[in-house]
C-alpha atoms as a PDB file:
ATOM      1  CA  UNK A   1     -21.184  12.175   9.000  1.00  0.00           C
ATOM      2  CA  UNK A   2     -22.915  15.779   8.378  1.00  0.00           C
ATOM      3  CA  UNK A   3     -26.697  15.515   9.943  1.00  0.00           C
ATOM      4  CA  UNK A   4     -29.510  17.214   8.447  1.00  0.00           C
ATOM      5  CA  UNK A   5     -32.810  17.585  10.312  1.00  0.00           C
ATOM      6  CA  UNK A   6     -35.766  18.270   7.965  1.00  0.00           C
ATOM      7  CA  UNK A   7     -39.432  19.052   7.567  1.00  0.00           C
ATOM      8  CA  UNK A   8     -42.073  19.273   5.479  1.00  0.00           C
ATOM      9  CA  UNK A   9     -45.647  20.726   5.522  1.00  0.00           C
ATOM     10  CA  UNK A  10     -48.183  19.401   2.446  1.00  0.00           C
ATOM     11  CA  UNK A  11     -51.183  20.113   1.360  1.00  0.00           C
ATOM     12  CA  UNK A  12     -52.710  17.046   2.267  1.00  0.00           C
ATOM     13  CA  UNK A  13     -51.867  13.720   4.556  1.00  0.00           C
ATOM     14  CA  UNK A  14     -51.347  11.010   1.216  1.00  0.00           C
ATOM     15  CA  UNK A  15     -48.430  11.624  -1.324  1.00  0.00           C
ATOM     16  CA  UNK A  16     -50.282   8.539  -3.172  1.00  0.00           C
ATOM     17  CA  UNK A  17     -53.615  10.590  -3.762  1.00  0.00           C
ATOM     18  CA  UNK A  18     -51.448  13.657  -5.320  1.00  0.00           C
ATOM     19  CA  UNK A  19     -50.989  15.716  -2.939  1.00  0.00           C
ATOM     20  CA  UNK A  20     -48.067  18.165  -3.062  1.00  0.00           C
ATOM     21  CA  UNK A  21     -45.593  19.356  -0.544  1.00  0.00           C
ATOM     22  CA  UNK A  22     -45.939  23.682   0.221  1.00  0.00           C
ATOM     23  CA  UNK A  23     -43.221  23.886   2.719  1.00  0.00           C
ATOM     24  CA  UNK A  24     -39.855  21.895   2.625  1.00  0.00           C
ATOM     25  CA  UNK A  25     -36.843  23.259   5.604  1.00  0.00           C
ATOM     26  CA  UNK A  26     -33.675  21.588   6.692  1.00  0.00           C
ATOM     27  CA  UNK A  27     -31.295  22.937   9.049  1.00  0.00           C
ATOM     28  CA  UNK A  28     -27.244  21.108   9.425  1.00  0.00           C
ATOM     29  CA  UNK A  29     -25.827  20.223  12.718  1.00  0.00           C
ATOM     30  CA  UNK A  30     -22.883  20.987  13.268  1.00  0.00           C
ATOM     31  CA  UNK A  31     -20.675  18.617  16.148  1.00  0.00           C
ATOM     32  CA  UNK A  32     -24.049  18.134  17.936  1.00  0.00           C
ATOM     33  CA  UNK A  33     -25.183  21.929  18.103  1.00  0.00           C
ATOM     34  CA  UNK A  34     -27.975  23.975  15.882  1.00  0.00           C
ATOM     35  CA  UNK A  35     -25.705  25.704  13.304  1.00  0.00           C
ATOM     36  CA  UNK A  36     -26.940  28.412  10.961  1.00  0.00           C
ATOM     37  CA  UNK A  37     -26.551  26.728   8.058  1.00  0.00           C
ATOM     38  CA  UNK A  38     -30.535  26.096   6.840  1.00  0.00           C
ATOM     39  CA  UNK A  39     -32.501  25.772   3.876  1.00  0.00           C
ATOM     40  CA  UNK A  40     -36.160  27.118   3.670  1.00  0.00           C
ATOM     41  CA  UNK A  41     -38.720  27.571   0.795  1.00  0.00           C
ATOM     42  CA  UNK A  42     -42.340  27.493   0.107  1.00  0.00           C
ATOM     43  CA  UNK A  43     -43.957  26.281  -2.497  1.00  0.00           C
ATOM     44  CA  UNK A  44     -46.934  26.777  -4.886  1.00  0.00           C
ATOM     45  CA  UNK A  45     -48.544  22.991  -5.186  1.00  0.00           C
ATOM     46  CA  UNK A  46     -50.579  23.672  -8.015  1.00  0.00           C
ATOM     47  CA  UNK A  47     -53.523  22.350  -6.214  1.00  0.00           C
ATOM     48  CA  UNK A  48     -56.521  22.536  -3.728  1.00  0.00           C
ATOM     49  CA  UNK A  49     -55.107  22.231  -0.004  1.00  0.00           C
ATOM     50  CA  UNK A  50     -57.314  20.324   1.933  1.00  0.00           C
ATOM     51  CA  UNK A  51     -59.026  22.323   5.021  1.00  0.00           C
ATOM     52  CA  UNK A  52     -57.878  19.982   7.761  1.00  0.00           C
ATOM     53  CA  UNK A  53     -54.409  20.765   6.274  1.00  0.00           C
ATOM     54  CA  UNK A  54     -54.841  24.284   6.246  1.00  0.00           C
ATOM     55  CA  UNK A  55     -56.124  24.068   9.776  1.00  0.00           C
ATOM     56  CA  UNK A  56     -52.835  22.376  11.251  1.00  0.00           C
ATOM     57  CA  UNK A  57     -50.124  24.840   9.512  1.00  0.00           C
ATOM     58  CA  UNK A  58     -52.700  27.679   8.060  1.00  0.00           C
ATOM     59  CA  UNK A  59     -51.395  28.005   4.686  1.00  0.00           C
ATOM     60  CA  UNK A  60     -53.397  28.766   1.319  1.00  0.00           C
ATOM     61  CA  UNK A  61     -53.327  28.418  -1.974  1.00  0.00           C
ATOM     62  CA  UNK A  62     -53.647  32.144  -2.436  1.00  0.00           C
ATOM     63  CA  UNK A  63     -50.920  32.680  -0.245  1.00  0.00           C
ATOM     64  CA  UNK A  64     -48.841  30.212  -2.109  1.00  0.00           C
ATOM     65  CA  UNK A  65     -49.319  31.482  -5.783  1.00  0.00           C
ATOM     66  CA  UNK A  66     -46.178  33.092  -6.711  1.00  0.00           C
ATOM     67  CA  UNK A  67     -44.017  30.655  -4.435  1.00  0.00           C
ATOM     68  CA  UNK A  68     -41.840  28.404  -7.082  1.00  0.00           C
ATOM     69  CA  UNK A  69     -42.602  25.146  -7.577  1.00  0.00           C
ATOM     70  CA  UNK A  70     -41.066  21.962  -6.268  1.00  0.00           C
ATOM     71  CA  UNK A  71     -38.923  21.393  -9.716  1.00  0.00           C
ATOM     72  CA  UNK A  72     -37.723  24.880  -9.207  1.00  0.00           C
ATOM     73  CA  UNK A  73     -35.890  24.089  -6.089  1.00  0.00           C
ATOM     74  CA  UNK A  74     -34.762  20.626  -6.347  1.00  0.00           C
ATOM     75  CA  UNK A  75     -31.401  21.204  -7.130  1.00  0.00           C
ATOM     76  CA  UNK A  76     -30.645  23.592  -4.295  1.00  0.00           C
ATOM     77  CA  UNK A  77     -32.047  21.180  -1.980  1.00  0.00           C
ATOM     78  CA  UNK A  78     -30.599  17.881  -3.082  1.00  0.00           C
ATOM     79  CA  UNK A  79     -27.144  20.253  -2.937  1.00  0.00           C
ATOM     80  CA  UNK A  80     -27.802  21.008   0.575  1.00  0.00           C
ATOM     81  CA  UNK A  81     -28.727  17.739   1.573  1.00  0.00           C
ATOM     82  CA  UNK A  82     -25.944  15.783  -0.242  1.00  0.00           C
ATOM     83  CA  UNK A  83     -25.150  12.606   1.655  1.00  0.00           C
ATOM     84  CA  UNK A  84     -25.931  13.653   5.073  1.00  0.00           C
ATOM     85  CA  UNK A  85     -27.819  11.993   7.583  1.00  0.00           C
ATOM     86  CA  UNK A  86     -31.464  13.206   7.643  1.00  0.00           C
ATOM     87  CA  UNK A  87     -33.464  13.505  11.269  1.00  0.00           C
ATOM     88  CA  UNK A  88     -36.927  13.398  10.583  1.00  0.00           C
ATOM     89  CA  UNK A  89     -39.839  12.619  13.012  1.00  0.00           C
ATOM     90  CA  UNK A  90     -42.312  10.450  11.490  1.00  0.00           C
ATOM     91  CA  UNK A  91     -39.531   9.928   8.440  1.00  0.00           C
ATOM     92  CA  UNK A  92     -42.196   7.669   6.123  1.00  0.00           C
ATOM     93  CA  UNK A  93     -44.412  11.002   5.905  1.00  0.00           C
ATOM     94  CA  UNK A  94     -41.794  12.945   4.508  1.00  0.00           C
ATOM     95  CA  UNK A  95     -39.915  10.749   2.890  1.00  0.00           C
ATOM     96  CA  UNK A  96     -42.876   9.505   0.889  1.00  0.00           C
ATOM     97  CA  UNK A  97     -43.385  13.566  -0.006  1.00  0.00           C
ATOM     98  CA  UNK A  98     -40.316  14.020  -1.244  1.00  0.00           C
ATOM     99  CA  UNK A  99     -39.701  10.914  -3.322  1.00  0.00           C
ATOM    100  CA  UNK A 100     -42.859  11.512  -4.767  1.00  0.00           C
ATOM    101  CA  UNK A 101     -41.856  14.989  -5.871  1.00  0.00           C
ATOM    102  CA  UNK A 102     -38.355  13.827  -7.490  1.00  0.00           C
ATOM    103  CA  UNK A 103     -40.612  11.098  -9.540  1.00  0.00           C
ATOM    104  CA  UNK A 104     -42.484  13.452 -10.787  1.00  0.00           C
ATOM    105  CA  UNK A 105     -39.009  14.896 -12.222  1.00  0.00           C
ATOM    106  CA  UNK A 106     -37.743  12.008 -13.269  1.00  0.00           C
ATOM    107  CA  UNK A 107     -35.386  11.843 -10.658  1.00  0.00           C
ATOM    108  CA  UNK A 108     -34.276   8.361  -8.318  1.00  0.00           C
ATOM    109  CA  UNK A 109     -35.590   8.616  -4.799  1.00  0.00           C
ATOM    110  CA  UNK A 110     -33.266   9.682  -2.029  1.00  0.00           C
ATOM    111  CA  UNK A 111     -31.100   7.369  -0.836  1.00  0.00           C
ATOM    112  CA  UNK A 112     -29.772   8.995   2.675  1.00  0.00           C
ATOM    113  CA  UNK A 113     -29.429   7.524   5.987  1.00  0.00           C
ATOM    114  CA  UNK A 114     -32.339   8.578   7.954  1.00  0.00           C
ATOM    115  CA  UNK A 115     -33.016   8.406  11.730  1.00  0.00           C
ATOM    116  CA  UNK A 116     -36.850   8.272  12.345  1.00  0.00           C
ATOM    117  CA  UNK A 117     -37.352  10.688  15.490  1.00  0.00           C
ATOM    118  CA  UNK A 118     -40.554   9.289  16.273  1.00  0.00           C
ATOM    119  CA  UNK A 119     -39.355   5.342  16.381  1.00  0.00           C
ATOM    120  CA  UNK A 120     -36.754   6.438  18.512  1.00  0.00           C
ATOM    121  CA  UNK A 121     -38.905   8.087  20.919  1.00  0.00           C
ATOM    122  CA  UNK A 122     -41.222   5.104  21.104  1.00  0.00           C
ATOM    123  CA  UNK A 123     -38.534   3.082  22.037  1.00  0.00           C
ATOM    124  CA  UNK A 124     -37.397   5.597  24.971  1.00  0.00           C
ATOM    125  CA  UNK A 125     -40.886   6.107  25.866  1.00  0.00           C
ATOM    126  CA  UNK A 126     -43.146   3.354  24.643  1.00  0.00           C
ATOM    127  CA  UNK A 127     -47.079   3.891  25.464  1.00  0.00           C
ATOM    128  CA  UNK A 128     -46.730   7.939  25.923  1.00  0.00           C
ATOM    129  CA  UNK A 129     -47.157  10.227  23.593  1.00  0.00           C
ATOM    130  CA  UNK A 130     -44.549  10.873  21.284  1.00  0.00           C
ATOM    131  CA  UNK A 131     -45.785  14.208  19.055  1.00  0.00           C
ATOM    132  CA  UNK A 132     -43.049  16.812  19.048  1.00  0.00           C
ATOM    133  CA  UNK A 133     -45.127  18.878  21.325  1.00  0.00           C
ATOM    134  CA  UNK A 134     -45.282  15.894  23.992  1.00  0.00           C
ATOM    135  CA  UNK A 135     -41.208  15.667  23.532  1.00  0.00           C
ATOM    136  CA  UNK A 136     -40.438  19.571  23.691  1.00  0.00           C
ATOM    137  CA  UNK A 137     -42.226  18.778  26.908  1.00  0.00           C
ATOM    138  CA  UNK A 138     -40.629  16.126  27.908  1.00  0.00           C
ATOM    139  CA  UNK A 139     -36.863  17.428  27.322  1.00  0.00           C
ATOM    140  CA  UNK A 140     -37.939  21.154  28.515  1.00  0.00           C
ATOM    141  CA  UNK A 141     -37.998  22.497  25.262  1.00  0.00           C
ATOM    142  CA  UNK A 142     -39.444  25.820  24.965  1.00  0.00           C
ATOM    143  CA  UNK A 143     -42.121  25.663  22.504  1.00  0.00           C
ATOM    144  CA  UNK A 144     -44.675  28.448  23.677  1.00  0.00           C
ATOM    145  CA  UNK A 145     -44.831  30.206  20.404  1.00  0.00           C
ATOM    146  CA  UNK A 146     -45.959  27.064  18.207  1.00  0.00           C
ATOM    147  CA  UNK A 147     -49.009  28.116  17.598  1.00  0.00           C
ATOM    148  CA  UNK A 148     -49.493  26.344  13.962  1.00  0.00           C
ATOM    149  CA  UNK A 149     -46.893  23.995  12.096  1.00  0.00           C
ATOM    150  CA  UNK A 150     -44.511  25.396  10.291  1.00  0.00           C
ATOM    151  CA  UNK A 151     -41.568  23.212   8.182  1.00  0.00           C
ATOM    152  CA  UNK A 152     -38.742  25.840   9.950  1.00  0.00           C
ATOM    153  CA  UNK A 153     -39.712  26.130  13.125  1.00  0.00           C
ATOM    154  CA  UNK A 154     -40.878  22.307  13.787  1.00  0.00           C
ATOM    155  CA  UNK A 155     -37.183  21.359  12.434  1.00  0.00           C
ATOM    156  CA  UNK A 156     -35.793  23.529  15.130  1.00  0.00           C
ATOM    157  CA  UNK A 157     -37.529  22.563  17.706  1.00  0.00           C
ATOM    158  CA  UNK A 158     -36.709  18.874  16.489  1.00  0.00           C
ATOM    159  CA  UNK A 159     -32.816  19.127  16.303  1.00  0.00           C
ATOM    160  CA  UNK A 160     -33.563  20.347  20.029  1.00  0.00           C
ATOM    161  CA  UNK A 161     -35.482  17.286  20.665  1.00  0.00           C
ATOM    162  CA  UNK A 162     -32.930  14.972  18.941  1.00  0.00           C
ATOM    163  CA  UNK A 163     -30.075  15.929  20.830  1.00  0.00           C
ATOM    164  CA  UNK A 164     -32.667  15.930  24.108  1.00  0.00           C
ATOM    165  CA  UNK A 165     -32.944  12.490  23.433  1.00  0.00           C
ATOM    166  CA  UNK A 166     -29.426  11.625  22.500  1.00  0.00           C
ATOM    167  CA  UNK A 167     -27.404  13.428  25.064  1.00  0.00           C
ATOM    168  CA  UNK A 168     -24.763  11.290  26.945  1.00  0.00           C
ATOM    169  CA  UNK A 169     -24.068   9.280  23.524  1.00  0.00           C
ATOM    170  CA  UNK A 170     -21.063  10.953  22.138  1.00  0.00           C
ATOM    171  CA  UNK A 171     -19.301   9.845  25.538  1.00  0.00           C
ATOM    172  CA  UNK A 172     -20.492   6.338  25.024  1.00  0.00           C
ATOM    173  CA  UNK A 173     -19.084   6.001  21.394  1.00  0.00           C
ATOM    174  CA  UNK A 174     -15.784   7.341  22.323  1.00  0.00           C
ATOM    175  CA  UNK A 175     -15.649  11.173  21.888  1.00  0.00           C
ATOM    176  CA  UNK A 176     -12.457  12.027  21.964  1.00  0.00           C
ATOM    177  CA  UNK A 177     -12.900  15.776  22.908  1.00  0.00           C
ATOM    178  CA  UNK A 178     -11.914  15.751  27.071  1.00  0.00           C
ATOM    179  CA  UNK A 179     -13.013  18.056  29.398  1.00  0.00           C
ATOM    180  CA  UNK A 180      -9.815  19.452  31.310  1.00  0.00           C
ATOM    181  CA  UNK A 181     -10.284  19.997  34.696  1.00  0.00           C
ATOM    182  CA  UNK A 182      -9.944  24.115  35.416  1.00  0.00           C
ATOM    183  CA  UNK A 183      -6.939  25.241  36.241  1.00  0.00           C
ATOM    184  CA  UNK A 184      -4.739  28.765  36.306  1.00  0.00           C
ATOM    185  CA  UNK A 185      -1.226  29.858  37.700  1.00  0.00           C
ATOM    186  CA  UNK A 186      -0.191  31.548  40.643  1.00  0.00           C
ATOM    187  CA  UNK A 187       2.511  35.154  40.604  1.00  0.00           C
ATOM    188  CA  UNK A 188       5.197  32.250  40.557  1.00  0.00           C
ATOM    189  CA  UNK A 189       3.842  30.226  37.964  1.00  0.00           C
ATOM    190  CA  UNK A 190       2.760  27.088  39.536  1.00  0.00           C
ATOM    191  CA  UNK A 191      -0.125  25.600  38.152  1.00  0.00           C
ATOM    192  CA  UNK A 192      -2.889  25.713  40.811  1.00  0.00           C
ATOM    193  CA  UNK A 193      -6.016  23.034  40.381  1.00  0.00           C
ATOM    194  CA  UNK A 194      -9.153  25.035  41.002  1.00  0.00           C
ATOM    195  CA  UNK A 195     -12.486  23.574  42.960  1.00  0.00           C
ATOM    196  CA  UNK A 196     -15.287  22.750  40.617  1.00  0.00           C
ATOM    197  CA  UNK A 197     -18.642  23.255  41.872  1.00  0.00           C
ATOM    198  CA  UNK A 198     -21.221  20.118  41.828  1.00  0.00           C
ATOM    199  CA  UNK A 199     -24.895  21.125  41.569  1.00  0.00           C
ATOM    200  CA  UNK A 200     -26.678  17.565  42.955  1.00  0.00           C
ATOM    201  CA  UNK A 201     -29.739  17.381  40.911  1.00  0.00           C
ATOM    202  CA  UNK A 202     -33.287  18.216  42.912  1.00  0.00           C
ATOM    203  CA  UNK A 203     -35.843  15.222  43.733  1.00  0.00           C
ATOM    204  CA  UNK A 204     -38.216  16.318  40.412  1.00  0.00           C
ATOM    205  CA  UNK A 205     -35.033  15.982  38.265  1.00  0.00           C
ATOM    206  CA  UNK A 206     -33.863  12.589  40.075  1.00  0.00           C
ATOM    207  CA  UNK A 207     -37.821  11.683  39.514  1.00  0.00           C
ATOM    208  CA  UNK A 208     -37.435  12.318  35.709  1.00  0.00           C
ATOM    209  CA  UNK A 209     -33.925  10.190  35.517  1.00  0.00           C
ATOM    210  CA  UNK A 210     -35.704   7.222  36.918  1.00  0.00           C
ATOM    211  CA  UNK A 211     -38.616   7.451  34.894  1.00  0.00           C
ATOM    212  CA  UNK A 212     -36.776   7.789  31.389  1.00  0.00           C
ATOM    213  CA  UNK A 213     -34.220   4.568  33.033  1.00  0.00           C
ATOM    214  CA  UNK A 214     -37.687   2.400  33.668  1.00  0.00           C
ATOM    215  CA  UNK A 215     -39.096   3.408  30.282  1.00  0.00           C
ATOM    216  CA  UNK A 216     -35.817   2.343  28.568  1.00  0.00           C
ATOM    217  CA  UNK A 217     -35.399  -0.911  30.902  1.00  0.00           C
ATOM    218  CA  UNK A 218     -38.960  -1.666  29.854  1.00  0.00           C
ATOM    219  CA  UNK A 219     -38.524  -1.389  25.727  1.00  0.00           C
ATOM    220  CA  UNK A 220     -34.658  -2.874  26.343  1.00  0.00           C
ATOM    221  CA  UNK A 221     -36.606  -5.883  28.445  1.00  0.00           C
ATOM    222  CA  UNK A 222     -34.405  -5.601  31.079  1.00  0.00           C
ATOM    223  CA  UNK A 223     -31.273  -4.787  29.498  1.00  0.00           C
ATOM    224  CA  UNK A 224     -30.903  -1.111  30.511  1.00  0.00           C
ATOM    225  CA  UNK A 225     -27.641  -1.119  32.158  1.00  0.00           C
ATOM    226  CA  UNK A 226     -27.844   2.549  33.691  1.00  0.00           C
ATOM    227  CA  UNK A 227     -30.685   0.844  35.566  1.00  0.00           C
ATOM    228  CA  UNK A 228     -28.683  -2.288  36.688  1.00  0.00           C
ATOM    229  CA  UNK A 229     -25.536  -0.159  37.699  1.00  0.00           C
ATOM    230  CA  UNK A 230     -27.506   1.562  40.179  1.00  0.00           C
ATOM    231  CA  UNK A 231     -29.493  -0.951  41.243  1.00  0.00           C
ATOM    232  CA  UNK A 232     -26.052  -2.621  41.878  1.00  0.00           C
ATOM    233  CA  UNK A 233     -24.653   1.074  44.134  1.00  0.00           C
END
């Protein structure tokens, strides 16, 4: 199934008490990697954007006045999504946005598969903090130039996150992609099996794997069975 992670920025923090989204991105993955298939727009909201709003992703009103509006873009971004799965983190937020705009329209609500980021973190991590700053942390994620919120950038930084979190999976469910082992030929053309190197992983990274195994055997209650194999070695 195609996957779709998306963001939005609004002009305040309740769809319910009118307030509009500004900023709306979504980028495609493509077999678990970043592709460069995205969709970005801003957006005049045709209203006051609250300050603490402004102060998080430090757009205007002014700046936003000859953006199109939501109903302009609709259609492009409902083609773009389609039926994918969407990634969001803190999906309820966005979702709520978004619905909100298509009922204004006229339009049914979305009715896509969606993976809440943020749930799944708490799982992995319950009683740390789960922001996507905290995670791009966590999974040593470069995010030294997110100085303000932005819809584009925070749904890049996500898909990062996302697969951070949800590495080793693909194996688990059966991928059927298999790494050969390296190999090349000799003058006579006998197939020669070449070394591979093994980097052991350092004490801070072996540190880090038992940490996220605890944090999982905690929220699992006890049912993490990474933990129990090597418990059992």
């Amino acid at each position: 199934m195609k996957q779709i992670v998306l963001d939005t920025e609004t002009t305040g923090l309740d769809h319910k008490q009118g307030h509009r989204i500004i900023e709306v991105a979504a980028i495609e993955l493509n077999g678990r990697k970043v592709s460069e298939r995205n969709f970005h727009r801003y957006l005049n909201p045709e209203r006051d954007i609250d300050e603490g709003a402004a102060a998080v992703h430090g757009l205007t009103l002014d700046r936003l006045q000859d953006e199109p509006k939501f109903a302009e873009i609709a259609p492009a971004l409902l083609e773009f999504i389609g039926d994918a799965e969407l990634i969001i983190h803190n999906a309820p937020f966005d979702m709520g946005f978004l619905n909100a705009e298509l009922a204004r329209m006229g339009l049914p609500p979305l009715q896509n598969k969606v993976i809440d980021t943020l749930k799944v973190a708490k799982e992995l991590h319950p009683g740390k903090r789960n922001n996507l700053n905290a995670l791009c942390d966590r999974y040593f994620i470069d995010n030294s130039h997110r100085t303000l919120h932005g819809a584009l950038l925070d749904t890049e930084l996500l898909a990062e996150v996302y697969l951070g979190m949800t590495r080793g999976q693909e194996s688990l469910l059966g991928d059927d992609e298999t790494e050969e082992e390296p190999q090349t030929l000799s003058a006579s053309g006998e197939v020669i099996r070449m070394s591979v190197r093994v980097l052991a992983a350092s004490e801070e990274e072996l540190a880090i794997h038992a940490g996220q195994l605890a944090d999982i055997d905690k929220a699992s209650k006890g049912a993490c069975v990474w933990k129990q194999l090597e418990e059992q070695a």
